[in-house]
N, C-alpha and C. Protein backbone atom coordinates (compact mmCIF):
# COMPACT_ATOMS: atom_id res chain seq x y z
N UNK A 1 -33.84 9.98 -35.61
CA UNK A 1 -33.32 8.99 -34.69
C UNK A 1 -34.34 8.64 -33.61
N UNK A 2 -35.05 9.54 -33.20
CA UNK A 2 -35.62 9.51 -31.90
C UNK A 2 -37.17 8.56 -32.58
N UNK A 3 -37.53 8.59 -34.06
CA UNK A 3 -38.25 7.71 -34.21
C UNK A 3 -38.05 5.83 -34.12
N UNK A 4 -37.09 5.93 -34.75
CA UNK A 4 -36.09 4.74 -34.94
C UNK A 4 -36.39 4.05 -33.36
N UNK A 5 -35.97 4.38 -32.27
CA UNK A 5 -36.09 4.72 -30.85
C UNK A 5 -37.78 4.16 -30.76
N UNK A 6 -37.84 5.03 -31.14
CA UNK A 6 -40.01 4.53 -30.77
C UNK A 6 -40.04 3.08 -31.14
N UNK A 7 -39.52 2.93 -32.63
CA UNK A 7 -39.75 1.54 -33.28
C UNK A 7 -39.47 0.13 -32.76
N UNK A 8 -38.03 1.01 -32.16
CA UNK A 8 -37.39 -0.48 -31.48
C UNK A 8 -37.80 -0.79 -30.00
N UNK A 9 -38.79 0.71 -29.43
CA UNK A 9 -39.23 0.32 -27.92
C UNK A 9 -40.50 -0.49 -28.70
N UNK A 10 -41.05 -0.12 -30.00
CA UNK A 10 -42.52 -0.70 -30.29
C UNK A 10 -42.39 -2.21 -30.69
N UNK A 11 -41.20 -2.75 -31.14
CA UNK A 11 -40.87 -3.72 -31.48
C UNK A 11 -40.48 -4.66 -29.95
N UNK A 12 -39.67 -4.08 -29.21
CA UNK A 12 -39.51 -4.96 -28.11
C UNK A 12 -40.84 -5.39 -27.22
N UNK A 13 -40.95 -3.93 -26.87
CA UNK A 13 -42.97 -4.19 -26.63
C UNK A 13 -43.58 -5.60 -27.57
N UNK A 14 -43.59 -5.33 -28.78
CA UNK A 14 -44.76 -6.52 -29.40
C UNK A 14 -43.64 -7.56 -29.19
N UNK A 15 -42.73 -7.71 -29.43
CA UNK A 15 -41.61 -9.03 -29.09
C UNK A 15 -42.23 -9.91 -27.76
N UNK A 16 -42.40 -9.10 -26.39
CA UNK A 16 -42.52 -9.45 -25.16
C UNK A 16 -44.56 -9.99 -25.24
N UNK A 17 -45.19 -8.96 -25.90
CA UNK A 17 -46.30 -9.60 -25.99
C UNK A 17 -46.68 -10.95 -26.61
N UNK A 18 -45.80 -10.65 -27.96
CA UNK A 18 -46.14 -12.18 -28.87
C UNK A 18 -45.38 -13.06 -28.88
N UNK A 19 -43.80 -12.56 -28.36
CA UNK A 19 -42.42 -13.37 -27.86
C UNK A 19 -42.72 -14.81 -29.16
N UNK A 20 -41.74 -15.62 -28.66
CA UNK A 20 -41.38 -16.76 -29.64
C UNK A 20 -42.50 -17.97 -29.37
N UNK A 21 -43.01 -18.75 -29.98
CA UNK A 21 -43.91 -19.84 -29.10
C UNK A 21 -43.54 -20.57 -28.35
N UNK A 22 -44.23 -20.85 -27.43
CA UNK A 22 -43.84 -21.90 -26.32
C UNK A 22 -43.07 -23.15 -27.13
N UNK A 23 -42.26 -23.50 -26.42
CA UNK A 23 -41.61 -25.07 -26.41
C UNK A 23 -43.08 -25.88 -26.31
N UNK A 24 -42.93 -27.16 -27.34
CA UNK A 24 -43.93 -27.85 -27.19
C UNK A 24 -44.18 -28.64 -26.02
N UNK A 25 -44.93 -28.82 -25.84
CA UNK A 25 -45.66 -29.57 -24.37
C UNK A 25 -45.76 -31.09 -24.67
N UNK A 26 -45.48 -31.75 -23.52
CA UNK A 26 -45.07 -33.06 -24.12
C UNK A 26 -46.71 -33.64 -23.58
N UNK A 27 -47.01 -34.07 -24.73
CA UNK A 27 -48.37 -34.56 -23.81
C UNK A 27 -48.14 -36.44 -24.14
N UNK A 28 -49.23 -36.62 -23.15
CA UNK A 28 -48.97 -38.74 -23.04
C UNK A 28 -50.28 -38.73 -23.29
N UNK A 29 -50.19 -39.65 -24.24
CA UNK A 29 -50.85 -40.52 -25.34
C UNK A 29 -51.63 -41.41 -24.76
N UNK A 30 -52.83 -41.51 -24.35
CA UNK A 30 -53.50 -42.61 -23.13
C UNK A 30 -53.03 -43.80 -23.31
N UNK A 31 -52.92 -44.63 -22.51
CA UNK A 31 -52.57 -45.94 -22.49
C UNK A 31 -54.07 -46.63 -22.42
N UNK A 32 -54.20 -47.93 -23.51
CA UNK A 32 -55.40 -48.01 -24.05
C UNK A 32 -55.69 -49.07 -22.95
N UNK A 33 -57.24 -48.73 -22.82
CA UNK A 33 -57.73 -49.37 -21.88
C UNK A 33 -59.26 -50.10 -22.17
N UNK A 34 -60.15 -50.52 -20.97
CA UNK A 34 -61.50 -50.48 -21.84
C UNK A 34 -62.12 -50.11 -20.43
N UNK A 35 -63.71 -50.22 -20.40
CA UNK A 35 -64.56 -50.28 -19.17
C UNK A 35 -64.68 -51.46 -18.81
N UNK A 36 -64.57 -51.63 -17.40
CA UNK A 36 -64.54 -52.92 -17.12
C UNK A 36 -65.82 -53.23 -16.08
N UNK A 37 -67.00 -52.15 -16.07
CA UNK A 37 -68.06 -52.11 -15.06
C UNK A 37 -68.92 -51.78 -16.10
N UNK A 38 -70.31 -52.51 -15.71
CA UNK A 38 -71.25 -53.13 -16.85
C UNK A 38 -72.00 -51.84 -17.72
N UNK A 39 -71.99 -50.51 -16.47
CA UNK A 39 -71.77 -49.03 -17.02
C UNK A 39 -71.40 -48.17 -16.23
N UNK A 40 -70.65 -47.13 -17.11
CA UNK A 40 -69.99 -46.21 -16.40
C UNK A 40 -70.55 -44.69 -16.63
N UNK A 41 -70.90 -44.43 -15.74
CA UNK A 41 -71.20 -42.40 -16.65
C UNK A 41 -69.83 -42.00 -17.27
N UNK A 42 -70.02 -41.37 -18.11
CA UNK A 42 -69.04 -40.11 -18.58
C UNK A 42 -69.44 -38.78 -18.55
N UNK A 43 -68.72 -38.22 -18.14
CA UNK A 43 -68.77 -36.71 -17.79
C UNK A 43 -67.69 -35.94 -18.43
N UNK A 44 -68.15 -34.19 -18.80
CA UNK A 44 -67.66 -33.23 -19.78
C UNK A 44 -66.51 -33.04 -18.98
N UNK A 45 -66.54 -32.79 -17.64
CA UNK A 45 -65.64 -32.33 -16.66
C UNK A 45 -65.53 -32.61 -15.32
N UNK A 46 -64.91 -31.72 -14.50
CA UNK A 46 -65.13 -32.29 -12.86
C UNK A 46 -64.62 -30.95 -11.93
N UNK A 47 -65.56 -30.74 -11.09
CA UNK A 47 -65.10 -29.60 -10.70
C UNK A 47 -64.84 -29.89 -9.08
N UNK A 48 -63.89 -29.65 -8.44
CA UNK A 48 -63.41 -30.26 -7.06
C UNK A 48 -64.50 -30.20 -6.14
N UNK A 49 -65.04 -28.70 -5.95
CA UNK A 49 -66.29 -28.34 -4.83
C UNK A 49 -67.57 -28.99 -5.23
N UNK A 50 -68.37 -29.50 -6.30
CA UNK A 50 -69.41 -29.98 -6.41
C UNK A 50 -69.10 -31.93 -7.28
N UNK A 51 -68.10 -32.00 -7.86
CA UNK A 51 -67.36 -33.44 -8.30
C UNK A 51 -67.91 -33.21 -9.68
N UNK A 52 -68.50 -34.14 -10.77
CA UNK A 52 -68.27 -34.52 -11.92
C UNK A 52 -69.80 -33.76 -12.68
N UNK A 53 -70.00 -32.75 -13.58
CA UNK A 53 -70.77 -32.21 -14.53
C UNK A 53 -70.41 -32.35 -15.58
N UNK A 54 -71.86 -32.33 -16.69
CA UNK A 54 -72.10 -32.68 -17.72
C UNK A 54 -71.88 -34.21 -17.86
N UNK A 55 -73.07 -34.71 -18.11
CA UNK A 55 -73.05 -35.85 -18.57
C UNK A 55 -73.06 -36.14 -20.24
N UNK A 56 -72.32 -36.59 -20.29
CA UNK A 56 -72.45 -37.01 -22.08
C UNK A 56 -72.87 -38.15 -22.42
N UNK A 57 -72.73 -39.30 -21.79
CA UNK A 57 -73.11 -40.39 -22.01
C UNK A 57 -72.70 -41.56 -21.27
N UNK A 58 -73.14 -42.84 -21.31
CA UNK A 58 -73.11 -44.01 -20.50
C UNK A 58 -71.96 -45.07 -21.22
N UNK A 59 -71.24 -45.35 -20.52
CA UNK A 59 -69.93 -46.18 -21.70
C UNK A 59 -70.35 -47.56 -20.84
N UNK A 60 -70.79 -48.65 -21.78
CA UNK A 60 -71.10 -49.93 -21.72
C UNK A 60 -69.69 -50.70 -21.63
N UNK A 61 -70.09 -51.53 -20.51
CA UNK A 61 -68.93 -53.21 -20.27
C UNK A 61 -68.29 -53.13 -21.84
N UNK A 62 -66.70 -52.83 -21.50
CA UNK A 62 -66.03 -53.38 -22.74
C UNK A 62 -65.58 -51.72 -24.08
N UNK A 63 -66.04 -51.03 -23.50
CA UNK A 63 -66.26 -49.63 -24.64
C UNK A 63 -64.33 -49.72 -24.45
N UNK A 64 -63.85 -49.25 -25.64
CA UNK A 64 -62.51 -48.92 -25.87
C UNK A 64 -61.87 -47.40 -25.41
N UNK A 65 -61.64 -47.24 -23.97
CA UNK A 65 -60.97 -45.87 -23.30
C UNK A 65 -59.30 -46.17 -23.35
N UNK A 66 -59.07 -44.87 -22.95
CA UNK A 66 -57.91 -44.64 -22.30
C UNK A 66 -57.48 -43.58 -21.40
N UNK A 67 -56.48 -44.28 -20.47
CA UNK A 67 -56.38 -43.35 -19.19
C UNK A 67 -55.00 -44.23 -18.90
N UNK A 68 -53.90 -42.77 -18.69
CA UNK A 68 -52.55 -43.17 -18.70
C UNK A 68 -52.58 -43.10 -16.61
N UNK A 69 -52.04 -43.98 -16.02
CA UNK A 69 -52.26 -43.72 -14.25
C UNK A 69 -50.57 -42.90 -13.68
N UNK A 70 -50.81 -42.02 -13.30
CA UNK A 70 -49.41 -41.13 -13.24
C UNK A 70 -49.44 -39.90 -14.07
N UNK A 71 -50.08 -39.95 -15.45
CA UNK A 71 -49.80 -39.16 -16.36
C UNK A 71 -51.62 -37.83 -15.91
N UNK A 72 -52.58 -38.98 -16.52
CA UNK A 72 -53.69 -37.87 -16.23
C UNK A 72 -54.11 -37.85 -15.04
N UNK A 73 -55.05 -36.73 -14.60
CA UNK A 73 -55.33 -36.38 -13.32
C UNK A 73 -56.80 -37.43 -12.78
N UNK A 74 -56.49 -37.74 -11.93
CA UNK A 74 -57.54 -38.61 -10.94
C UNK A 74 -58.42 -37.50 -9.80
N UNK A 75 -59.23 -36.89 -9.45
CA UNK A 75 -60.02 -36.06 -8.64
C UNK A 75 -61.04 -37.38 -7.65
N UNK A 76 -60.87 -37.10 -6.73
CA UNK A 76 -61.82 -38.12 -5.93
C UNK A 76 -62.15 -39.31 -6.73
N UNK A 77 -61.74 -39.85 -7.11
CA UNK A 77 -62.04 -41.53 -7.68
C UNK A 77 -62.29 -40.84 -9.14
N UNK A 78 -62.43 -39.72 -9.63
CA UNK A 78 -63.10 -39.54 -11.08
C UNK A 78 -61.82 -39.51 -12.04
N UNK A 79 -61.60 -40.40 -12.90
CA UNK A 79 -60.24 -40.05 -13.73
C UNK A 79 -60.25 -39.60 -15.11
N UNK A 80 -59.89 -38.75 -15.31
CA UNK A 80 -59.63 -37.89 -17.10
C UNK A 80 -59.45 -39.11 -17.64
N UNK A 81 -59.99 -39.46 -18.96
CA UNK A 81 -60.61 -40.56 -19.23
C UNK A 81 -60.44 -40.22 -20.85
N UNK A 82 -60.10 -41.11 -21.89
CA UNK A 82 -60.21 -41.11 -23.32
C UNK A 82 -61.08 -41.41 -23.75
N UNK A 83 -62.48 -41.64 -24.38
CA UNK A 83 -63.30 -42.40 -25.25
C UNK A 83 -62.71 -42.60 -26.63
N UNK A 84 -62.28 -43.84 -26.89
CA UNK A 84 -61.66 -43.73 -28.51
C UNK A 84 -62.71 -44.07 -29.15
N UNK A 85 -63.93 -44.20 -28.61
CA UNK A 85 -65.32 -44.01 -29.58
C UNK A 85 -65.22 -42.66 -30.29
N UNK A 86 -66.23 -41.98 -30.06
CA UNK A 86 -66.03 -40.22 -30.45
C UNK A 86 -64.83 -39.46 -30.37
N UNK A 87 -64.39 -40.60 -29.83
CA UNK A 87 -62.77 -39.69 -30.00
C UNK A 87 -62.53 -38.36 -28.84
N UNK A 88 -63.06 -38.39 -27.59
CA UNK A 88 -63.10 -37.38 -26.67
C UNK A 88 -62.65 -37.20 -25.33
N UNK A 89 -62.27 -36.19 -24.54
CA UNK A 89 -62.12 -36.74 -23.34
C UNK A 89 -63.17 -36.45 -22.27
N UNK A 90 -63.07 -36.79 -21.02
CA UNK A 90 -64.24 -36.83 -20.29
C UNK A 90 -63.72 -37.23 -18.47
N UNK A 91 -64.68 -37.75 -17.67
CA UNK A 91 -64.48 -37.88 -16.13
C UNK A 91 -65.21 -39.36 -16.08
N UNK A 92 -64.79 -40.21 -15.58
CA UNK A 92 -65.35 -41.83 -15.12
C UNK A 92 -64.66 -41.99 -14.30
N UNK A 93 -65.51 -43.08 -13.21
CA UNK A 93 -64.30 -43.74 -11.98
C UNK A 93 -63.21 -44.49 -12.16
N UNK A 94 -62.04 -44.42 -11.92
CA UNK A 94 -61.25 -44.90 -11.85
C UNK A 94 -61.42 -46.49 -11.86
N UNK A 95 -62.58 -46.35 -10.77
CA UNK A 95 -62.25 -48.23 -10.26
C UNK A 95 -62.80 -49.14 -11.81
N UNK A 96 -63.29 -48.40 -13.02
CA UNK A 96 -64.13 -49.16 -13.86
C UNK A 96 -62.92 -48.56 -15.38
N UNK A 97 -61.78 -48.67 -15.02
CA UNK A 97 -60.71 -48.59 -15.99
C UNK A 97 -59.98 -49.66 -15.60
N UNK A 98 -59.89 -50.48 -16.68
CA UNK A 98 -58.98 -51.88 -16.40
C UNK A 98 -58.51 -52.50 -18.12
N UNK A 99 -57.99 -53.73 -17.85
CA UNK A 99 -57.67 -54.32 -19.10
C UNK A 99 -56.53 -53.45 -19.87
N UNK A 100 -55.35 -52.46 -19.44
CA UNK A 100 -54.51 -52.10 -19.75
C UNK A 100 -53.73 -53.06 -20.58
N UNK A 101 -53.95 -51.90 -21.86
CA UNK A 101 -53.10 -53.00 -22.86
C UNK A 101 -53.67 -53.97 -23.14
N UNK A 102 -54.71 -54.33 -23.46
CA UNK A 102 -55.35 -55.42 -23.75
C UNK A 102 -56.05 -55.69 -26.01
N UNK A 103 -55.82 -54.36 -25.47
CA UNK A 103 -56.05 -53.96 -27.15
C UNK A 103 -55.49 -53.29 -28.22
């Protein structure tokens, strides 16, 4: 009995570690946008105390983004940003996201 006992403290134990999976997370789907400034940097990330690292590349007047306003996070003018080029996400200014819904 007293093993039985071990099993079901060893079972509640791994229960609480690996428990059931999270409820899915509702994530929002960018709302498609483009660049609307003749270029924009893109950046890997953005970190509050120093602002926007890693550069990946330069998105030209017109490149096909997305950035939902409400949904992703904006940091000092820099907004979480879609490239539906490479298919990635990234950091650009806000003020050079426009043409919502245009495509």
């Amino acid at each position: 009995m007293r093993m039985a006992t071990r099993a079901a403290a060893l079972a509640t134990a791994l229960g609480i570690v690996l428990g059931a999976p999270p409820a899915a997370q509702a994530y929002v789907v960018p709302r498609h946008a483009v660049n609307i400034c003749q270029s924009a940097s893109f950046y890997d990330n953005y970190d509050s105390a120093s602002g926007p690292y890693g550069l990946k590349r330069v998105l030209e007047y017109g490149n096909k983004i997305g950035h939902t306003p409400g949904a992703h996070p904006v940091y000092n003018g820099w907004a979480a940003t879609f490239d539906f080029g490479p298919n990635d996400w990234g950091y650009m200014r806000i003020e050079c996201i426009g043409g919502y819904d245009s495509w």
